[in-house]
PDB file of N, CA and C in Angstrom:
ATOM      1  N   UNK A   1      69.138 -26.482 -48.721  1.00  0.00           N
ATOM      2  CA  UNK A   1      67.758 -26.350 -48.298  1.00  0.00           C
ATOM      3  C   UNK A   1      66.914 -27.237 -49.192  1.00  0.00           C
ATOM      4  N   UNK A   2      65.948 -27.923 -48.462  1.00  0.00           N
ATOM      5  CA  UNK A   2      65.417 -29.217 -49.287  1.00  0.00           C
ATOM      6  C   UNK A   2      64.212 -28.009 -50.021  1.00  0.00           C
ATOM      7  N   UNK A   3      63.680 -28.993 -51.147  1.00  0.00           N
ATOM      8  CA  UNK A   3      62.558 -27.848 -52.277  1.00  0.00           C
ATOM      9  C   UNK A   3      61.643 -27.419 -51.230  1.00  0.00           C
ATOM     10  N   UNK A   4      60.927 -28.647 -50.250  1.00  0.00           N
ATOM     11  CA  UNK A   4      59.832 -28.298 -49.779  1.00  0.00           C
ATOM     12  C   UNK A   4      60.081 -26.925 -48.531  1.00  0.00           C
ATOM     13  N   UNK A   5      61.428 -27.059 -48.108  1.00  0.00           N
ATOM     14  CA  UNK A   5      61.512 -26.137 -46.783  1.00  0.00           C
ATOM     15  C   UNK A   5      61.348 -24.495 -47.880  1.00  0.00           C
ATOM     16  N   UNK A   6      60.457 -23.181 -46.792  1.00  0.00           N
ATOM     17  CA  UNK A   6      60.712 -22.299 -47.240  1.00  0.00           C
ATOM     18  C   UNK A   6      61.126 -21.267 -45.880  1.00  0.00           C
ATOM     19  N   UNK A   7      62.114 -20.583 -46.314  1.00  0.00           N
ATOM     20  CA  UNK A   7      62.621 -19.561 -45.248  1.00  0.00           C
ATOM     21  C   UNK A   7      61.151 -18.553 -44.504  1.00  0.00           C
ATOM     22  N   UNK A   8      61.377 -18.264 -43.779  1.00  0.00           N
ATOM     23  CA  UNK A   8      60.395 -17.605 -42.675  1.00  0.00           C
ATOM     24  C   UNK A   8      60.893 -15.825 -43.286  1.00  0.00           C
ATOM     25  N   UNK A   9      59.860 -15.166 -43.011  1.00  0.00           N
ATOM     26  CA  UNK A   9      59.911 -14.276 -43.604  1.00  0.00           C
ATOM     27  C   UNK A   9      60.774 -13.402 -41.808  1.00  0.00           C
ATOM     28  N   UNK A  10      61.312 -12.332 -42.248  1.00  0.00           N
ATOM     29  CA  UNK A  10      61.889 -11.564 -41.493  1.00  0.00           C
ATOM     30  C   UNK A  10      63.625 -11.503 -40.934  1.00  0.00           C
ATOM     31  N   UNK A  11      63.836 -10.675 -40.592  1.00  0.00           N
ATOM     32  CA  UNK A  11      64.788 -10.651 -39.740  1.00  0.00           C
ATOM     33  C   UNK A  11      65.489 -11.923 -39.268  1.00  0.00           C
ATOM     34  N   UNK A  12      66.889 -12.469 -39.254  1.00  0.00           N
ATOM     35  CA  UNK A  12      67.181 -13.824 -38.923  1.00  0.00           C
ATOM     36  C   UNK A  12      67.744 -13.611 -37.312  1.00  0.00           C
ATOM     37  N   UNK A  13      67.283 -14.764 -36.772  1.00  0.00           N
ATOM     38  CA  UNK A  13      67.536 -14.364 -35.128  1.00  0.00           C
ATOM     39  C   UNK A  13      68.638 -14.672 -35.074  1.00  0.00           C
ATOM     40  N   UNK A  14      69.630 -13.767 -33.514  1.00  0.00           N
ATOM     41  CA  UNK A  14      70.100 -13.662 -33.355  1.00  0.00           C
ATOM     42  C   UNK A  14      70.877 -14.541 -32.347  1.00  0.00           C
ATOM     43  N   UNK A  15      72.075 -14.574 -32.069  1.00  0.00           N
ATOM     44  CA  UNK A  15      72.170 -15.737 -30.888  1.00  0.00           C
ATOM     45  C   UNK A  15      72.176 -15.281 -29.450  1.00  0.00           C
ATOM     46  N   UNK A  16      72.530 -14.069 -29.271  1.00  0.00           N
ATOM     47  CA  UNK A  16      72.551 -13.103 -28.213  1.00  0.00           C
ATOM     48  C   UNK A  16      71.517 -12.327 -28.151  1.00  0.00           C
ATOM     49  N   UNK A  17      70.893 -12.201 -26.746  1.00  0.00           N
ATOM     50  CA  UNK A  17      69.600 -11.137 -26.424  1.00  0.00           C
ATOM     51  C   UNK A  17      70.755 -10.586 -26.163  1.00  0.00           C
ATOM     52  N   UNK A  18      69.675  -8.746 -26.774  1.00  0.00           N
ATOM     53  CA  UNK A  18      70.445  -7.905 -26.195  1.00  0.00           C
ATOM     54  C   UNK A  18      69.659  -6.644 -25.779  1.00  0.00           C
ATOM     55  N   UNK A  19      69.591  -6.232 -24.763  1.00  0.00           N
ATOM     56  CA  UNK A  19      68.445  -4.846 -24.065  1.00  0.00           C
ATOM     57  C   UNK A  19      68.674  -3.740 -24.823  1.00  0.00           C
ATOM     58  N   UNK A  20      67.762  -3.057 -25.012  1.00  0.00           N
ATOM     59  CA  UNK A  20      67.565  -1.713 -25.728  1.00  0.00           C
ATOM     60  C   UNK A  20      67.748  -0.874 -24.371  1.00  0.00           C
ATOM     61  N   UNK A  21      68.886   0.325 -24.116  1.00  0.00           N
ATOM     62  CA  UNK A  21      69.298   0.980 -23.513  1.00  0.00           C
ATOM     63  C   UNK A  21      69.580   2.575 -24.358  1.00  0.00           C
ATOM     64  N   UNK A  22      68.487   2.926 -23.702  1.00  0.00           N
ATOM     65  CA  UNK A  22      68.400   4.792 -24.412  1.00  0.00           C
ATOM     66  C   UNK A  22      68.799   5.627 -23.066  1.00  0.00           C
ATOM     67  N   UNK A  23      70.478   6.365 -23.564  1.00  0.00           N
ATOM     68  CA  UNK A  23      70.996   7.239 -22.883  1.00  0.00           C
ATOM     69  C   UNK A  23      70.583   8.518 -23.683  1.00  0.00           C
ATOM     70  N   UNK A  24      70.487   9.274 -22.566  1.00  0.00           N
ATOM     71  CA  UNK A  24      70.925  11.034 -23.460  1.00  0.00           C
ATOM     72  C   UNK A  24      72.245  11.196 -22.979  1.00  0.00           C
ATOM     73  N   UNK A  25      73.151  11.831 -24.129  1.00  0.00           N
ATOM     74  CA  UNK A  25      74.541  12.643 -24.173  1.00  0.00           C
ATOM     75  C   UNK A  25      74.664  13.432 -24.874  1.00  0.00           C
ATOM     76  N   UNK A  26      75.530  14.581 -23.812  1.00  0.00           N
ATOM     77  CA  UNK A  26      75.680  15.887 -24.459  1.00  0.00           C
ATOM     78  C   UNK A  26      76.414  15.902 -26.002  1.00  0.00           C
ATOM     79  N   UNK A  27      76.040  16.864 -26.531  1.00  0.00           N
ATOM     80  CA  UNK A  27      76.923  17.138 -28.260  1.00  0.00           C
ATOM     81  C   UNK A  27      78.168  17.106 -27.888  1.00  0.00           C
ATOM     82  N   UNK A  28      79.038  17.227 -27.374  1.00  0.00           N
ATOM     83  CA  UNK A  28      80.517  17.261 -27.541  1.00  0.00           C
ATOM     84  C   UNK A  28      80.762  15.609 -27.293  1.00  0.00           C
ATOM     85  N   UNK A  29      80.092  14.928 -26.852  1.00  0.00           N
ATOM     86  CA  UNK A  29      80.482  13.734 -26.465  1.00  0.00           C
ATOM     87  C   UNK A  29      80.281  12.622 -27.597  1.00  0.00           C
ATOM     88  N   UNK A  30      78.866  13.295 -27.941  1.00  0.00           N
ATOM     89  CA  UNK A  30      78.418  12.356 -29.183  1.00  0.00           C
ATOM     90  C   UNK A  30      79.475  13.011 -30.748  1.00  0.00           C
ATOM     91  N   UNK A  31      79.841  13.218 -30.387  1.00  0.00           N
ATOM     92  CA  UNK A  31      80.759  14.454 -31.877  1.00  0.00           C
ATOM     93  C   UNK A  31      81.900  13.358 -31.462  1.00  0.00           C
ATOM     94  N   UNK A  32      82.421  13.048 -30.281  1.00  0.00           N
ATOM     95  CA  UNK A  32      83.611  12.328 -30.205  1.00  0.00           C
ATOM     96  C   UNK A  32      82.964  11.007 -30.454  1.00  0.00           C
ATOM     97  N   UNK A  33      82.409  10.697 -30.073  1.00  0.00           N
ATOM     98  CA  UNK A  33      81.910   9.267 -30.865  1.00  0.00           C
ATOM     99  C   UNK A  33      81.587   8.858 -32.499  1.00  0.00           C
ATOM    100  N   UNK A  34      81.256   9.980 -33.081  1.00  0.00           N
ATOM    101  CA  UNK A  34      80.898  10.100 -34.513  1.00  0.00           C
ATOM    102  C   UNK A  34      82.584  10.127 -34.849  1.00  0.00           C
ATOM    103  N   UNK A  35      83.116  10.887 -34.311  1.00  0.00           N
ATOM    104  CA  UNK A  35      84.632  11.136 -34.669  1.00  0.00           C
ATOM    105  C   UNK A  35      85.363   9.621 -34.789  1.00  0.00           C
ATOM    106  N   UNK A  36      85.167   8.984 -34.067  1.00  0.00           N
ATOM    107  CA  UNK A  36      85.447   7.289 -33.449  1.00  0.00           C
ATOM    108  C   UNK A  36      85.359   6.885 -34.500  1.00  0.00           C
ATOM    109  N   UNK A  37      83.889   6.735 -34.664  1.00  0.00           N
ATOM    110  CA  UNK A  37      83.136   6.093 -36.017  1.00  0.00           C
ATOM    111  C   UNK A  37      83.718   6.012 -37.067  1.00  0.00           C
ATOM    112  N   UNK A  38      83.960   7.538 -37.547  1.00  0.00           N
ATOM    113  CA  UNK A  38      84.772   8.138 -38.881  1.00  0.00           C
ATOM    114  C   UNK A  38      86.017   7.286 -38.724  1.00  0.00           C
ATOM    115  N   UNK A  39      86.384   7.288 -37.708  1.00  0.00           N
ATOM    116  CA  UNK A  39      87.931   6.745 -37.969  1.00  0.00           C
ATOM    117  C   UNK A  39      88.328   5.122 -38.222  1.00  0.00           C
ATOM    118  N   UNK A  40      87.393   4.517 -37.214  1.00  0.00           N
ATOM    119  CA  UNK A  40      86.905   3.005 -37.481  1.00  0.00           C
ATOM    120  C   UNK A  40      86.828   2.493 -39.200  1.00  0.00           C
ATOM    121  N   UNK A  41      85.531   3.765 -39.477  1.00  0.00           N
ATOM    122  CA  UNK A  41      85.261   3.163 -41.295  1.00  0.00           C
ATOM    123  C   UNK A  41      86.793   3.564 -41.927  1.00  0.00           C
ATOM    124  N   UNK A  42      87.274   4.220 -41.395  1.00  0.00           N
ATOM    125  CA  UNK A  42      88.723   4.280 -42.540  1.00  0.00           C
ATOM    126  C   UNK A  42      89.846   3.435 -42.534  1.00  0.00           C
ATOM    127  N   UNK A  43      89.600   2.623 -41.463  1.00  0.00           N
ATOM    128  CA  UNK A  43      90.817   1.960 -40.779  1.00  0.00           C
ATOM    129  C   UNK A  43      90.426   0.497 -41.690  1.00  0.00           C
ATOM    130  N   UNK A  44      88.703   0.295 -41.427  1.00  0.00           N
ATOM    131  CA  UNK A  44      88.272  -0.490 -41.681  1.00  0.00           C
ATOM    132  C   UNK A  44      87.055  -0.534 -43.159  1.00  0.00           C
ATOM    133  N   UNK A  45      87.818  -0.119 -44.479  1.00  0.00           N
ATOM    134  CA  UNK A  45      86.647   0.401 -45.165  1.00  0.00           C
ATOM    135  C   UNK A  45      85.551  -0.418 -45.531  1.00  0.00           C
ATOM    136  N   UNK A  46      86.062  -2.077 -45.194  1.00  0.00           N
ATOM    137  CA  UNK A  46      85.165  -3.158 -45.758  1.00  0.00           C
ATOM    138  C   UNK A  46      83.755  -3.480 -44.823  1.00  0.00           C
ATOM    139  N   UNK A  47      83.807  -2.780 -43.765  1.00  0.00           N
ATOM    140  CA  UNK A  47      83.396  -3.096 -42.642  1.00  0.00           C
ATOM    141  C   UNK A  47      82.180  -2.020 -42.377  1.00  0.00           C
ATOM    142  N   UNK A  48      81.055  -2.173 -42.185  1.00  0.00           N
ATOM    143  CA  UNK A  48      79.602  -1.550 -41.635  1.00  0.00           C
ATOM    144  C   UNK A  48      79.648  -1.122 -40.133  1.00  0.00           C
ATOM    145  N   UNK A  49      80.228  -0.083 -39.809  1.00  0.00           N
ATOM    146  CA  UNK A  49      80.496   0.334 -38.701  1.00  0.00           C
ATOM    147  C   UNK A  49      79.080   1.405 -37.625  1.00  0.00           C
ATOM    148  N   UNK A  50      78.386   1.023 -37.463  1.00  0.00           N
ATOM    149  CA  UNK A  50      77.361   2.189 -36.966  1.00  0.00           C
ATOM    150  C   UNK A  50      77.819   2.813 -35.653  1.00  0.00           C
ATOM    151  N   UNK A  51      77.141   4.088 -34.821  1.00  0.00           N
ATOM    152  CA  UNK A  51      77.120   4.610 -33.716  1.00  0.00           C
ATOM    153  C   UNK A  51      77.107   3.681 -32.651  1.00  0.00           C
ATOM    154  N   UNK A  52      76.002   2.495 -32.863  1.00  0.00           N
ATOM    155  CA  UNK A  52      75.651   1.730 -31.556  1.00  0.00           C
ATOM    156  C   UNK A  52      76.928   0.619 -31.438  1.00  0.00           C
ATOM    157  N   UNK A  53      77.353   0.155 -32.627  1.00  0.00           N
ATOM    158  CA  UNK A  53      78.500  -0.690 -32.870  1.00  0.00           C
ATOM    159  C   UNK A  53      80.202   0.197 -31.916  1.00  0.00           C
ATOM    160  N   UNK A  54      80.343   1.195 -32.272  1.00  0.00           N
ATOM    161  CA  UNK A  54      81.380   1.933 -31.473  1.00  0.00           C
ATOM    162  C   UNK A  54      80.893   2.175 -30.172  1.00  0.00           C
ATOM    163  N   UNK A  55      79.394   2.282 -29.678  1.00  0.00           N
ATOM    164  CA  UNK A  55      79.412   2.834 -27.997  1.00  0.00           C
ATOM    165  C   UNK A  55      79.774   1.566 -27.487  1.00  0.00           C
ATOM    166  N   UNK A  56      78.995   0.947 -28.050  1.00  0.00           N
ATOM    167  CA  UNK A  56      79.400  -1.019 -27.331  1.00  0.00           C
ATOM    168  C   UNK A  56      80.459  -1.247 -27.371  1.00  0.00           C
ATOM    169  N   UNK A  57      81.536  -1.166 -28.166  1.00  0.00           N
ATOM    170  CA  UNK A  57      83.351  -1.097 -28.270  1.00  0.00           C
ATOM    171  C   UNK A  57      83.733  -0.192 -26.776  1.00  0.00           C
ATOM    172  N   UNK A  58      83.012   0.967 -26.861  1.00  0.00           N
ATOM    173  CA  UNK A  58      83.788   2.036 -25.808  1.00  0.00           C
ATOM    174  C   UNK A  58      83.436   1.377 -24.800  1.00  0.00           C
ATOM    175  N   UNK A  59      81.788   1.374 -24.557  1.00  0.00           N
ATOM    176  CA  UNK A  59      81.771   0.436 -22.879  1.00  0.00           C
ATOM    177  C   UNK A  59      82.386  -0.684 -22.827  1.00  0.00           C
ATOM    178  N   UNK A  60      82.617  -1.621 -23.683  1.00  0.00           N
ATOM    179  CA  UNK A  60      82.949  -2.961 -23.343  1.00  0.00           C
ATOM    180  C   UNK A  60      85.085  -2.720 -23.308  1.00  0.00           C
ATOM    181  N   UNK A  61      85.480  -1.692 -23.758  1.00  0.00           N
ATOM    182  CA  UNK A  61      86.916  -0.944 -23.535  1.00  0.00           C
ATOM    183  C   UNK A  61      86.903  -0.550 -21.810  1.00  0.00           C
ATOM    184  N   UNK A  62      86.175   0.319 -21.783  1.00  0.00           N
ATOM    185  CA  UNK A  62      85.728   0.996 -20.509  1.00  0.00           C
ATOM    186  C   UNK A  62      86.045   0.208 -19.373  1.00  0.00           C
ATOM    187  N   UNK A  63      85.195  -0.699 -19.550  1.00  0.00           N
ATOM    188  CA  UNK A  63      84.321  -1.485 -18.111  1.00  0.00           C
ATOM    189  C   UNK A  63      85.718  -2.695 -18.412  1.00  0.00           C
ATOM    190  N   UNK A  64      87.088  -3.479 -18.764  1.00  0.00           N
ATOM    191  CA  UNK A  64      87.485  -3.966 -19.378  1.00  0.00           C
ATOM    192  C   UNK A  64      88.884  -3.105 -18.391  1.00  0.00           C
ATOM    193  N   UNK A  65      89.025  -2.161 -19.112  1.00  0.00           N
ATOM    194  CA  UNK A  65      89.666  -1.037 -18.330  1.00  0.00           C
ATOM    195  C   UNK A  65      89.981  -1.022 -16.774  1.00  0.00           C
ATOM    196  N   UNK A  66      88.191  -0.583 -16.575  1.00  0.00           N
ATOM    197  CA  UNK A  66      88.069  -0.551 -14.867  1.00  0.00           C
ATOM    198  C   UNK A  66      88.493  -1.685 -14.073  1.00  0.00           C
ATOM    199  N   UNK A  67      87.695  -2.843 -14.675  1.00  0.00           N
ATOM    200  CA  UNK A  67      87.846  -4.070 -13.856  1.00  0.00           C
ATOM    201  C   UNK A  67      89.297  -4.462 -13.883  1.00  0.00           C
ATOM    202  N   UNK A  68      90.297  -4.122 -15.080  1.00  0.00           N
ATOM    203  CA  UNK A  68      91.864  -4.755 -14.610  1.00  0.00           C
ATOM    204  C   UNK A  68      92.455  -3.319 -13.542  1.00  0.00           C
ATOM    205  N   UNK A  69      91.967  -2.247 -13.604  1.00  0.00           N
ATOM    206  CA  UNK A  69      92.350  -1.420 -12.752  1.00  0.00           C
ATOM    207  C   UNK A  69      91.658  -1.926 -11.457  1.00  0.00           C
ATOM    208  N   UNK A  70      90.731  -2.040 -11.212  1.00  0.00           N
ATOM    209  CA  UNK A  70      91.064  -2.676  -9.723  1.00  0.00           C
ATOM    210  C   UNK A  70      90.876  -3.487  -9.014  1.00  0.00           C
ATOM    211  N   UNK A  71      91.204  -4.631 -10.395  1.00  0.00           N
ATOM    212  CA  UNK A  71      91.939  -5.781  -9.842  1.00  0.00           C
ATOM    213  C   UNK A  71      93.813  -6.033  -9.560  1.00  0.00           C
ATOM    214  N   UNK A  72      94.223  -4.387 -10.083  1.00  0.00           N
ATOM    215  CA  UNK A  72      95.207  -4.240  -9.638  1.00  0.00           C
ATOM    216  C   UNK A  72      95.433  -3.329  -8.367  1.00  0.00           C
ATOM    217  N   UNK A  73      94.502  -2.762  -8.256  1.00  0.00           N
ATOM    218  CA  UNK A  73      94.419  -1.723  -6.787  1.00  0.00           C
ATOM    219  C   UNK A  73      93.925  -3.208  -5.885  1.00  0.00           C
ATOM    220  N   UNK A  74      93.372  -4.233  -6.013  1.00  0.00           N
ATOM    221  CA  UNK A  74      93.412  -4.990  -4.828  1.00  0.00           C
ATOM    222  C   UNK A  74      94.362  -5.528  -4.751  1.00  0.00           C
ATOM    223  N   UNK A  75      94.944  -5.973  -5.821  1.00  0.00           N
ATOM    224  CA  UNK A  75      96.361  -6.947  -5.520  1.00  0.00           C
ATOM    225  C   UNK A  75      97.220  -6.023  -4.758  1.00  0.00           C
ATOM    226  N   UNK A  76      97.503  -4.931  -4.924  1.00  0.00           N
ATOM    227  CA  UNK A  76      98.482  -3.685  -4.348  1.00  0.00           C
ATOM    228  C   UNK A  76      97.888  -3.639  -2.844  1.00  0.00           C
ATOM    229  N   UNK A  77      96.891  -3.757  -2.444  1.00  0.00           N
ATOM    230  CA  UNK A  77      97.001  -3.792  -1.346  1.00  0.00           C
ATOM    231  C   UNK A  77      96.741  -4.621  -0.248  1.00  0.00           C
ATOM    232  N   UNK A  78      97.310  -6.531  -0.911  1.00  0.00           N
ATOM    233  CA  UNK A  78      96.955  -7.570  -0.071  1.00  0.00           C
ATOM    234  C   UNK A  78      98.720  -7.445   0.681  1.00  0.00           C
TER     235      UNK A  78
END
């Protein structure tokens, strides 16, 4: 960084937009997600693991999931 440049104050941007999406879920569900969590930081102790960091793992597992499931229910029935 040359003398004259000075960093901008705040937060450093990101390269990905990403939408703020507020679900409600019941306690047993969110307990299995905290449970997730717990297990993530142990697997991984070097690593900053939050709640929103594991739901994004589960949907992006999920939806990952679905789509090779039925892209195998179409192949099964050409």
């Amino acid at each position: 960084m040359a003398l004259l440049e000075t960093r901008k104050r705040g937060r450093p941007r990101k390269s990905d937009v990403m939408d703020t999406l507020a679900v409600r879920l019941p306690d047993e569900l969110v307990a299995r997600i905290d449970a997730y969590v717990d297990k993530l930081r142990s697997q991984f102790p070097g690593l900053t693991i939050t709640r929103a960091d594991a739901v994004r793992q589960l949907l992006i597992s999920g939806l990952e999931a679905f789509d090779n499931n039925s892209s195998d229910q179409n192949n099964h029935s050409e």
